[in-house]
C-alpha atoms as a PDB file:
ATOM      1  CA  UNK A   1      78.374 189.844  -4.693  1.00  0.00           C
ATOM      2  CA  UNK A   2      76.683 190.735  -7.967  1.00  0.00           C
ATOM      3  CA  UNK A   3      76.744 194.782  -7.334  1.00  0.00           C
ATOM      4  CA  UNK A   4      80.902 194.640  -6.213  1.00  0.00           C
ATOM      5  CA  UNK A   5      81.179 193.364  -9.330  1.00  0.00           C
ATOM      6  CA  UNK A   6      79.111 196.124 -10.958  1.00  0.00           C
ATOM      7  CA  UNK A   7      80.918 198.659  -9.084  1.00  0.00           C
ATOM      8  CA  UNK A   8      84.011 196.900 -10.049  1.00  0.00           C
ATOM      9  CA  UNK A   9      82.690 197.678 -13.850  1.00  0.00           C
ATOM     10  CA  UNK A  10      81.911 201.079 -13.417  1.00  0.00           C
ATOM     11  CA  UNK A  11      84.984 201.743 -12.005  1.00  0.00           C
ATOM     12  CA  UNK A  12      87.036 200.234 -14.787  1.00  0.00           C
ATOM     13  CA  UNK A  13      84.840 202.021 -17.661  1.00  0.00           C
ATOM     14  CA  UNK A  14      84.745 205.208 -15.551  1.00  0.00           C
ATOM     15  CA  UNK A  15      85.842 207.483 -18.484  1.00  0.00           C
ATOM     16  CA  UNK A  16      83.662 205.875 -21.001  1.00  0.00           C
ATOM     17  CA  UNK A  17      80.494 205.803 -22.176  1.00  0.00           C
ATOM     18  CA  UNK A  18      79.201 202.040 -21.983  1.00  0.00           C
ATOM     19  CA  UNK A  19      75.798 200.354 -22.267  1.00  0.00           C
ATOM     20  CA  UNK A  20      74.390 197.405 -20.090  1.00  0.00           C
ATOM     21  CA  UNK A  21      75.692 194.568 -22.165  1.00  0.00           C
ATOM     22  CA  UNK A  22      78.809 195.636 -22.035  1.00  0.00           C
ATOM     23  CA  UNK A  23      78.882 196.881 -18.292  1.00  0.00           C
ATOM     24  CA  UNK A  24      77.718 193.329 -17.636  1.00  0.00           C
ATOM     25  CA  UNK A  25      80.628 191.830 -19.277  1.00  0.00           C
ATOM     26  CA  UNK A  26      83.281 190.031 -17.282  1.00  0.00           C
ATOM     27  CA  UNK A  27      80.801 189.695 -14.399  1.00  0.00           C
ATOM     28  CA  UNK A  28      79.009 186.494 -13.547  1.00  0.00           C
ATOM     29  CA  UNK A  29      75.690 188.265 -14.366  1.00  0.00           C
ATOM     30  CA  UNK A  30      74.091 187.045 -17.460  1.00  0.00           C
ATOM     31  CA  UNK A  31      71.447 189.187 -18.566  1.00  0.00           C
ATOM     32  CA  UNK A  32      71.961 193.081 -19.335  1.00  0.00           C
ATOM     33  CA  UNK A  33      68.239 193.659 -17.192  1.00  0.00           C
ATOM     34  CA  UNK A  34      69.830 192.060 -14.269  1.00  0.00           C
ATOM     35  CA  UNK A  35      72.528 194.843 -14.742  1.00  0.00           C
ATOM     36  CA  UNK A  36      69.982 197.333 -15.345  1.00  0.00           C
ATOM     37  CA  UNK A  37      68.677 196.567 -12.271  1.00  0.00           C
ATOM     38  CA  UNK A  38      71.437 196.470 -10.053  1.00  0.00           C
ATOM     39  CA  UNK A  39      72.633 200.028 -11.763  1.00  0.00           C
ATOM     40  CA  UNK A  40      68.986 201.288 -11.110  1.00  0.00           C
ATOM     41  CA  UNK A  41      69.439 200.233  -7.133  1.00  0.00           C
ATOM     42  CA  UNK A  42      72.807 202.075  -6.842  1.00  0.00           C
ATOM     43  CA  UNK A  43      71.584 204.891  -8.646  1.00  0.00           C
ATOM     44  CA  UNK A  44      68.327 204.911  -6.368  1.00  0.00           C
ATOM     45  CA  UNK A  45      70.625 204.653  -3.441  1.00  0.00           C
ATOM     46  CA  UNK A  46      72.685 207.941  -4.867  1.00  0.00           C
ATOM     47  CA  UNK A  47      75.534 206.104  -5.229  1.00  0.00           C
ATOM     48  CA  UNK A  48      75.886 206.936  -9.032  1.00  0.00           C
ATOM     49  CA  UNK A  49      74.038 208.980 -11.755  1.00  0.00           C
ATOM     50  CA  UNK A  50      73.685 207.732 -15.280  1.00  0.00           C
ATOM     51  CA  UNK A  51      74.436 210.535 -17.816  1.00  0.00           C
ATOM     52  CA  UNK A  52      72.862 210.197 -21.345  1.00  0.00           C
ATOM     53  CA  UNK A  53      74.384 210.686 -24.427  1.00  0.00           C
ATOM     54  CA  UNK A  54      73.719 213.830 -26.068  1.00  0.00           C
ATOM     55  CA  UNK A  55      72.037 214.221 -29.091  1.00  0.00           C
ATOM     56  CA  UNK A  56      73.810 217.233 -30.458  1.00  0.00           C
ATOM     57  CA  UNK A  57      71.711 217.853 -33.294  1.00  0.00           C
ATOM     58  CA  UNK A  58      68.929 218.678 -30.957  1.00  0.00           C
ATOM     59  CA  UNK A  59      70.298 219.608 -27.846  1.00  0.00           C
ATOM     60  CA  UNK A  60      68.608 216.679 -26.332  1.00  0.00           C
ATOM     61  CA  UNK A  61      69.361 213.475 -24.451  1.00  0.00           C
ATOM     62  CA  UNK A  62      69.612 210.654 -26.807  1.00  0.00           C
ATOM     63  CA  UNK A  63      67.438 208.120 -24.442  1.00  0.00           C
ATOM     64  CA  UNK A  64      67.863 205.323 -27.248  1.00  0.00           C
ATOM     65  CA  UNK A  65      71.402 204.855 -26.697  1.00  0.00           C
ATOM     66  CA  UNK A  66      71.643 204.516 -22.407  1.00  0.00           C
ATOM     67  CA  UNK A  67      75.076 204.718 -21.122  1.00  0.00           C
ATOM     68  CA  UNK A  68      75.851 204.735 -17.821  1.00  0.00           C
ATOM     69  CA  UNK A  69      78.815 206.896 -15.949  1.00  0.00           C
ATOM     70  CA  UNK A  70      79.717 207.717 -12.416  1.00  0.00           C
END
């Protein structure tokens, strides 16, 4: 139940950039590490890829800030 409503997320913030609190938001899931790993699952089953924000002063992925796309 928990990860159709994850996907159900995703799919509504699909264009966006959004982080695990607010992925887990309007789901019945109450932490952001149970989102974490439910995200981690689907993206271990290749379901989904997370994409970083870029740290364009560097050229580098900004790993503070995770955000999660399709």
């Amino acid at each position: 139940m928990f990860i159709r409503q994850i996907v159900k997320r995703l799919d509504e913030t699909l264009t966006s950039p959004v982080g695990f609190n607010t992925l887990g938001e309007g789901t019945e899931i109450g932490l952001h590490h149970t989102v974490l790993s439910y995200v981690d699952f689907l993206r271990n089953s290749f379901a989904i890829s997370m994409i970083y924000e870029l740290d364009r002063n560097r050229d580098v992925p900004a790993f503070r800030k995770k955000k999660v796309s399709l």
